[in-house]
N, C-alpha and C. Protein backbone atom coordinates (compact mmCIF):
# COMPACT_ATOMS: atom_id res chain seq x y z
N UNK A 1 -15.21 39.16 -4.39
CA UNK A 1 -15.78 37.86 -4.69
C UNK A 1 -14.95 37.12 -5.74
N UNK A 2 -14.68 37.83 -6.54
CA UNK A 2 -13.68 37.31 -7.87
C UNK A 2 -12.48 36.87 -7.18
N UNK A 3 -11.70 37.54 -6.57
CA UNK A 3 -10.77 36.93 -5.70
C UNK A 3 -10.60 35.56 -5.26
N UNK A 4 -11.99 35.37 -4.52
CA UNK A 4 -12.45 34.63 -3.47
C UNK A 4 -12.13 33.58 -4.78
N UNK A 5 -12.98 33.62 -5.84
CA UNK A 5 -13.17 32.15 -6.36
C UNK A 5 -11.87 31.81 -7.23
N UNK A 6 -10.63 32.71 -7.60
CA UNK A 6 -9.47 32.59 -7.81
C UNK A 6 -9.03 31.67 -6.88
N UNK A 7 -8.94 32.38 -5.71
CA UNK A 7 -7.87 31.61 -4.58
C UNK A 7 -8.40 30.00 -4.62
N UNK A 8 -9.78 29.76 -4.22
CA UNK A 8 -10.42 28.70 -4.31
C UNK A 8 -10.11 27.99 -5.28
N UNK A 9 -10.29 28.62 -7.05
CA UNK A 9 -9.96 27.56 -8.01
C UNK A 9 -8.47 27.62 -8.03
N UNK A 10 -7.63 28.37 -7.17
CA UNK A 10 -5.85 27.87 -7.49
C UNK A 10 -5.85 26.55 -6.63
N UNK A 11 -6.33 26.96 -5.35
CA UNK A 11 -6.01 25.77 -4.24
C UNK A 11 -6.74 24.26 -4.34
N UNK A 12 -7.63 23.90 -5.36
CA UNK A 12 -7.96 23.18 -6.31
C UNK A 12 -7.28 22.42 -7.10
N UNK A 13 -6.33 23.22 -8.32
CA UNK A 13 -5.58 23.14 -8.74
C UNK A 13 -4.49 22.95 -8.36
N UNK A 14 -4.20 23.30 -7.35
CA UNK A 14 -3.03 22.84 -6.51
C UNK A 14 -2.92 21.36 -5.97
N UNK A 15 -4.36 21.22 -5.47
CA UNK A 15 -4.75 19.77 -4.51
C UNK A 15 -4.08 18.64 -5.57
N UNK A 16 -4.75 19.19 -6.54
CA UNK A 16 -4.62 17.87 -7.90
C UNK A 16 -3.39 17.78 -8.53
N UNK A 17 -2.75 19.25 -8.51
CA UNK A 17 -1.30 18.66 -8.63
C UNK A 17 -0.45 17.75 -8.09
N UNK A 18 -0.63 17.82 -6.75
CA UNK A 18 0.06 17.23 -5.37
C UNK A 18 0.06 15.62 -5.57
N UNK A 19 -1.33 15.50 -5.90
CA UNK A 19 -1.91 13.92 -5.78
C UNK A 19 -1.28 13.25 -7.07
N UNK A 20 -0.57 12.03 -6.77
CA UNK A 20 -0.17 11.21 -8.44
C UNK A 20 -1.56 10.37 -8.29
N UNK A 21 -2.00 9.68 -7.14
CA UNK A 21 -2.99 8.63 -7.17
C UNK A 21 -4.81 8.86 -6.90
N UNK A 22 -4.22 9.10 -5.41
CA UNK A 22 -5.69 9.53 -5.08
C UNK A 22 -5.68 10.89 -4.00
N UNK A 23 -6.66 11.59 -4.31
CA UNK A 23 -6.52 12.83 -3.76
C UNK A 23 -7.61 13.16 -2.80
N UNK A 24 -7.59 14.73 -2.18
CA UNK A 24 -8.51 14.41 -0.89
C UNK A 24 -10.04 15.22 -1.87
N UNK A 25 -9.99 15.91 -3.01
CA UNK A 25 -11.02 16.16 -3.84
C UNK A 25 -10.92 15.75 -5.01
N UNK A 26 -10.06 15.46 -5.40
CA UNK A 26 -10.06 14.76 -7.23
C UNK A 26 -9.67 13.27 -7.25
N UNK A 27 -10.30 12.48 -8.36
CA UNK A 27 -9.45 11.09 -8.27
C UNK A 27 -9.89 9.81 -6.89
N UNK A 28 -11.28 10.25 -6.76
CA UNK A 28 -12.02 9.79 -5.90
C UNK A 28 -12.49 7.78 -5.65
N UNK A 29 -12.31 7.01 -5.08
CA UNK A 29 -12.42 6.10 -5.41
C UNK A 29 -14.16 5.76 -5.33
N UNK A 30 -14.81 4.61 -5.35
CA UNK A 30 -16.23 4.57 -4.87
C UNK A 30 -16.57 4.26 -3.61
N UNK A 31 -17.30 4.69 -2.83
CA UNK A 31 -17.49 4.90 -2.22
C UNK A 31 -17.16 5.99 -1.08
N UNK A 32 -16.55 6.81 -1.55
CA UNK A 32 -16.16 8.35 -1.16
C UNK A 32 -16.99 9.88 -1.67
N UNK A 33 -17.09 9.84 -0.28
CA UNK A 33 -18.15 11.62 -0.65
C UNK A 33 -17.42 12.49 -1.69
N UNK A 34 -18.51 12.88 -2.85
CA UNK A 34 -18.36 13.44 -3.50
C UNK A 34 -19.12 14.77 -3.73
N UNK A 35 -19.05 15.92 -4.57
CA UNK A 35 -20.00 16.64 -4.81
C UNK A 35 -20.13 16.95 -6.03
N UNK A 36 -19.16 16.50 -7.20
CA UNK A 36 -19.52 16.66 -8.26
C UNK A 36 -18.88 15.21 -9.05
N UNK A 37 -19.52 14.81 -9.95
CA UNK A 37 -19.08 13.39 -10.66
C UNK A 37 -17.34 13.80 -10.89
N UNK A 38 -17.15 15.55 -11.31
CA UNK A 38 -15.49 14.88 -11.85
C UNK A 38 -14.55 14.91 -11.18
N UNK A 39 -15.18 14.79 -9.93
CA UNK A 39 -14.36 13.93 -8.70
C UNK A 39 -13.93 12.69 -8.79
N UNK A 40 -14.40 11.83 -9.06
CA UNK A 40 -14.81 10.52 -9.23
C UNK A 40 -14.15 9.66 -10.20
N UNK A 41 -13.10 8.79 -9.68
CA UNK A 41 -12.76 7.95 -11.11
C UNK A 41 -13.74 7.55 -11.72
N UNK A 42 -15.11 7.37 -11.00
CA UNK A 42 -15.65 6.66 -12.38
C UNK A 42 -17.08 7.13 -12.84
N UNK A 43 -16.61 8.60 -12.86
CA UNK A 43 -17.06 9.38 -13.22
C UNK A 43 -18.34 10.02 -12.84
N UNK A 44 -19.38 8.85 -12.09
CA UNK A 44 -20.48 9.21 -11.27
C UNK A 44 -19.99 9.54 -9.71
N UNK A 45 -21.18 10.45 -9.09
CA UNK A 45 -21.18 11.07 -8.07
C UNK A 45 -23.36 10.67 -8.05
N UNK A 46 -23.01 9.85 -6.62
CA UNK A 46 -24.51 9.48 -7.34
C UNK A 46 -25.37 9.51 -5.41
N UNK A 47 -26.40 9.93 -5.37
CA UNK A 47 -27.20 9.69 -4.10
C UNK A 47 -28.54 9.48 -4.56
N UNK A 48 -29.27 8.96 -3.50
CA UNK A 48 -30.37 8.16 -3.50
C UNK A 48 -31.02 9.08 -3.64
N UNK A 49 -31.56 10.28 -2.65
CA UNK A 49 -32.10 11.09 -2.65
C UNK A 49 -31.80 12.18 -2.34
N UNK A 50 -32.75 13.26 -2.10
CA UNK A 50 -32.19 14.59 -2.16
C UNK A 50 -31.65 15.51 -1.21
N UNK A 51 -31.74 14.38 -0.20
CA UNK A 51 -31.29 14.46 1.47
C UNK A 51 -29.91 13.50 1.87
N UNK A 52 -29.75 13.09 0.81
CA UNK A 52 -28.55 11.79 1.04
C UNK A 52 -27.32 12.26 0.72
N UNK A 53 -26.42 12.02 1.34
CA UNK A 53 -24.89 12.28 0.46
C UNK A 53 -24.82 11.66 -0.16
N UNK A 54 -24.07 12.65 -0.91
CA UNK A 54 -23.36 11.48 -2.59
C UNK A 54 -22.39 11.04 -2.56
N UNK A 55 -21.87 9.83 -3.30
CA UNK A 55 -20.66 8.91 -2.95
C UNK A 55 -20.41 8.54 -4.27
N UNK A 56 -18.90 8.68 -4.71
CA UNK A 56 -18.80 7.78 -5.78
C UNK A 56 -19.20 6.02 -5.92
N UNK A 57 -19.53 6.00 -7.04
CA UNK A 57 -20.10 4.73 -7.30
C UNK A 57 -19.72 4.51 -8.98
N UNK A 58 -19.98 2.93 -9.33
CA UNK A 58 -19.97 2.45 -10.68
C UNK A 58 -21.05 3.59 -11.68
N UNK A 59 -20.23 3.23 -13.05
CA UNK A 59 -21.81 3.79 -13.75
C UNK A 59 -22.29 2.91 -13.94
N UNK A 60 -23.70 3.24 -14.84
CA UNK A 60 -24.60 1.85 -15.25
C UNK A 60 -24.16 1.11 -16.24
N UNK A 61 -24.38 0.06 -16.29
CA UNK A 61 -23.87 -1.24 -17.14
C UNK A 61 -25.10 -1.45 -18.22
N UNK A 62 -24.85 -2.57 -19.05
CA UNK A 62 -26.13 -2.05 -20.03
C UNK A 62 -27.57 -3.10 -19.62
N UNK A 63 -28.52 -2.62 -20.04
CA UNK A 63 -29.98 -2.78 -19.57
C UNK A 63 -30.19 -2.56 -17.84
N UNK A 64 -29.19 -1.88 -17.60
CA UNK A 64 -29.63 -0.93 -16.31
C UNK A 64 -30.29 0.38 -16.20
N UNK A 65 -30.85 0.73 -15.46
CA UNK A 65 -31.33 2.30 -15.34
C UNK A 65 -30.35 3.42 -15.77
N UNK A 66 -30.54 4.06 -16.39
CA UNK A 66 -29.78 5.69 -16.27
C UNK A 66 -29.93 6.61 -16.37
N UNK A 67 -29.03 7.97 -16.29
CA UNK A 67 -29.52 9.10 -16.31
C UNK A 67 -28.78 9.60 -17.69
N UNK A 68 -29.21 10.24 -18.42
CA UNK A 68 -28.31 11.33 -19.41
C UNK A 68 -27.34 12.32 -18.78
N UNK A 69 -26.55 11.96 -19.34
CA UNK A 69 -25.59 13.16 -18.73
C UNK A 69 -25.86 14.93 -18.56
N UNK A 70 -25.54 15.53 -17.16
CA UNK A 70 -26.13 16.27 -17.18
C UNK A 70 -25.40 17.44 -16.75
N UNK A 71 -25.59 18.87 -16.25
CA UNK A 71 -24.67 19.77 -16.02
C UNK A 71 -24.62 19.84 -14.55
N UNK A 72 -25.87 19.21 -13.92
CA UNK A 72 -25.78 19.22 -12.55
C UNK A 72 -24.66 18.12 -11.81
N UNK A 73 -23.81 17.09 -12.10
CA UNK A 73 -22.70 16.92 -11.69
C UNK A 73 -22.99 15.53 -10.24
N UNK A 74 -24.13 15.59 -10.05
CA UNK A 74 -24.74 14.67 -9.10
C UNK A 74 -26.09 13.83 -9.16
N UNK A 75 -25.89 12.53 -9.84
CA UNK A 75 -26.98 12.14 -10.07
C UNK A 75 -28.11 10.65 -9.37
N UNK A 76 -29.30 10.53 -9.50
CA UNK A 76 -29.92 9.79 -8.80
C UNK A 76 -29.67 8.30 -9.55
N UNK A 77 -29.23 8.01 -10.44
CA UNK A 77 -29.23 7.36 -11.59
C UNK A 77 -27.31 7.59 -12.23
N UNK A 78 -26.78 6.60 -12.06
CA UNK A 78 -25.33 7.25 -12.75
C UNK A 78 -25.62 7.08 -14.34
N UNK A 79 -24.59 7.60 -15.49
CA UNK A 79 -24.78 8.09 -16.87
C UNK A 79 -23.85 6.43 -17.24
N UNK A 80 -24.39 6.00 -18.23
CA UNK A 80 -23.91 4.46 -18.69
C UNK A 80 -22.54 4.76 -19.04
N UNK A 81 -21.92 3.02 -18.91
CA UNK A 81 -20.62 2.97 -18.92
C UNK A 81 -19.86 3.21 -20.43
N UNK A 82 -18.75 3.56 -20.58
CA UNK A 82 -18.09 3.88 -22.03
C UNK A 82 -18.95 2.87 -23.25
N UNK A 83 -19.51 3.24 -24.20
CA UNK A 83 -19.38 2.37 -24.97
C UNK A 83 -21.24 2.25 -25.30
N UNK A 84 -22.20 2.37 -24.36
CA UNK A 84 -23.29 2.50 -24.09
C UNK A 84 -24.08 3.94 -24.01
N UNK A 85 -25.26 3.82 -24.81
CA UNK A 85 -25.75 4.98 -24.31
C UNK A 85 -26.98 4.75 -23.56
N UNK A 86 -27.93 5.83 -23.17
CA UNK A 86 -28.44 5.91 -22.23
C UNK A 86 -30.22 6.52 -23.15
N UNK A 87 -30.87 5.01 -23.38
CA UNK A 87 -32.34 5.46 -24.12
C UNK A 87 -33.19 5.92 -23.12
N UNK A 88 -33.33 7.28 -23.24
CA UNK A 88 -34.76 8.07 -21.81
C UNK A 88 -35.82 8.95 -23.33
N UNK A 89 -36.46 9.10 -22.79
CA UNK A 89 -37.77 10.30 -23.12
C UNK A 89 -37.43 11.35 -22.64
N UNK A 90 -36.71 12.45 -22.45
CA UNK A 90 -36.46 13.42 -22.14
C UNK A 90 -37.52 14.45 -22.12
N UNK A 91 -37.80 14.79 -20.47
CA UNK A 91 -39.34 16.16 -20.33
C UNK A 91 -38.42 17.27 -20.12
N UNK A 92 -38.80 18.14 -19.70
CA UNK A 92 -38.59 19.47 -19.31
C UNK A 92 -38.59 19.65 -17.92
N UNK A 93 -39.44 18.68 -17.26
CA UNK A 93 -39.87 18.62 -15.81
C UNK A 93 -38.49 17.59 -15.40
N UNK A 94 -37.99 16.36 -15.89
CA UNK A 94 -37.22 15.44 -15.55
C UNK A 94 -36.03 16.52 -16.08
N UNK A 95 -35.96 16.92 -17.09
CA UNK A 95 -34.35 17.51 -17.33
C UNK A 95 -33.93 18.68 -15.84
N UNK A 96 -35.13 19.51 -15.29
CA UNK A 96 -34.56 20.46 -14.54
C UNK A 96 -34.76 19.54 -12.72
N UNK A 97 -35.29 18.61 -13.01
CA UNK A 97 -35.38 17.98 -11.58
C UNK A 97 -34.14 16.87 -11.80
N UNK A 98 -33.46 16.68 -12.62
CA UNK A 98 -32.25 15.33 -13.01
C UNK A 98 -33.27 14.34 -12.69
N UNK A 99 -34.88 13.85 -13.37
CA UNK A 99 -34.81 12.51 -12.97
C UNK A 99 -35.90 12.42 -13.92
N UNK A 100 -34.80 12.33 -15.41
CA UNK A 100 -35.02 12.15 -16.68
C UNK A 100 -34.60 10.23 -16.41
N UNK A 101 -34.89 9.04 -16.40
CA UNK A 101 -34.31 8.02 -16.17
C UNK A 101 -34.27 7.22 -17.33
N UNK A 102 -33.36 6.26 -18.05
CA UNK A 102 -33.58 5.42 -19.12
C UNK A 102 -33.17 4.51 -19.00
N UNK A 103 -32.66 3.59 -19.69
CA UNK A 103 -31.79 2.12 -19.66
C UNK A 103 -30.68 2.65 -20.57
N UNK A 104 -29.29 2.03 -19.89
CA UNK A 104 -28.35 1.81 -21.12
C UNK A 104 -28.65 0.89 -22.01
N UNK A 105 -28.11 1.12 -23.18
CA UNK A 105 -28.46 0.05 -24.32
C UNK A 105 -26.92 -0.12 -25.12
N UNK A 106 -26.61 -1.11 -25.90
CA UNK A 106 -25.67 -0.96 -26.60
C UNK A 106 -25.90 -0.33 -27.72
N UNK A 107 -25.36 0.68 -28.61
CA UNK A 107 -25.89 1.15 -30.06
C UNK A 107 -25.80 0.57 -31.18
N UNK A 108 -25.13 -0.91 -30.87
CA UNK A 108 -24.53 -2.00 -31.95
C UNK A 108 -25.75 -2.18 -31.74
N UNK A 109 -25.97 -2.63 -30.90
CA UNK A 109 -27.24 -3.92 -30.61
C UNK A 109 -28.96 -2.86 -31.22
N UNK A 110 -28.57 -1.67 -30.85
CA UNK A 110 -30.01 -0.89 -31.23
C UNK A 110 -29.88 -1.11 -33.19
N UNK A 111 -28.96 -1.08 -33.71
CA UNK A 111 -29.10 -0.72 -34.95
C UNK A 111 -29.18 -2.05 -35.79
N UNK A 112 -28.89 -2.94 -35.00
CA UNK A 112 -28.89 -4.39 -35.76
C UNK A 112 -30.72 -5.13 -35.50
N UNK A 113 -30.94 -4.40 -34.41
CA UNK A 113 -32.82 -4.17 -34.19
C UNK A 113 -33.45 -3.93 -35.34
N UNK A 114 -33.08 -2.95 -36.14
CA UNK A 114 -33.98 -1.69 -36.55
C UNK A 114 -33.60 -2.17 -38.25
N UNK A 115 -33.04 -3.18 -38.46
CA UNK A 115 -32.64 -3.50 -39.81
C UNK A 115 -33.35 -4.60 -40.28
């Protein structure tokens, strides 16, 4: 089995060497099947539901929906764009189902609120 996932993670590593631009698993543009976000130039790997393929797509922009970034790699909700974070309530039930959801916000803009 150890083998198995060697060969797999060389030929991986290999794919992405090969590619300067765009590749047939890394470096993904949007709208291309994905299975994990760090496929993805832009960094989400996102499907509707839990029956849907996932496709790269934009992340969220601010006062849009989002998800917190997460270890599962595929989300219903993409994680906000550079610069933004992502205000949710975080459960226990939403963290292990990924559908913890919040708004991006700017953190300039939260702290100039709160003064």
């Amino acid at each position: 089995m150890a083998n198995v996932l060697l060969v797999l993670w060389l030929s991986l590593a290999s794919a992405q060497a090969v590619s300067d631009e765009r590749g047939l698993i890394f470096n993904l543009d949007n709208g291309e099947l994905c299975l994990q976000s760090a496929q993805c130039k832009s960094s989400c790997c996102h499907r509707t539901s839990g029956l849907s393929l996932a496709r790269c797509t934009y992340r969220a922009a601010e006062n849009q929906q989002c998800s917190p970034q997460s270890i599962y790699g595929v989300y219903y909700k993409c994680p906000c764009e550079s610069g933004l974070t992502c205000e949710v309530d975080k459960t226990i039930v939403g963290s292990i189902t990924n559908t913890d959801f919040g708004i991006c916000k700017d953190p300039g803009t939260l702290s100039h609120k709160m003064e």
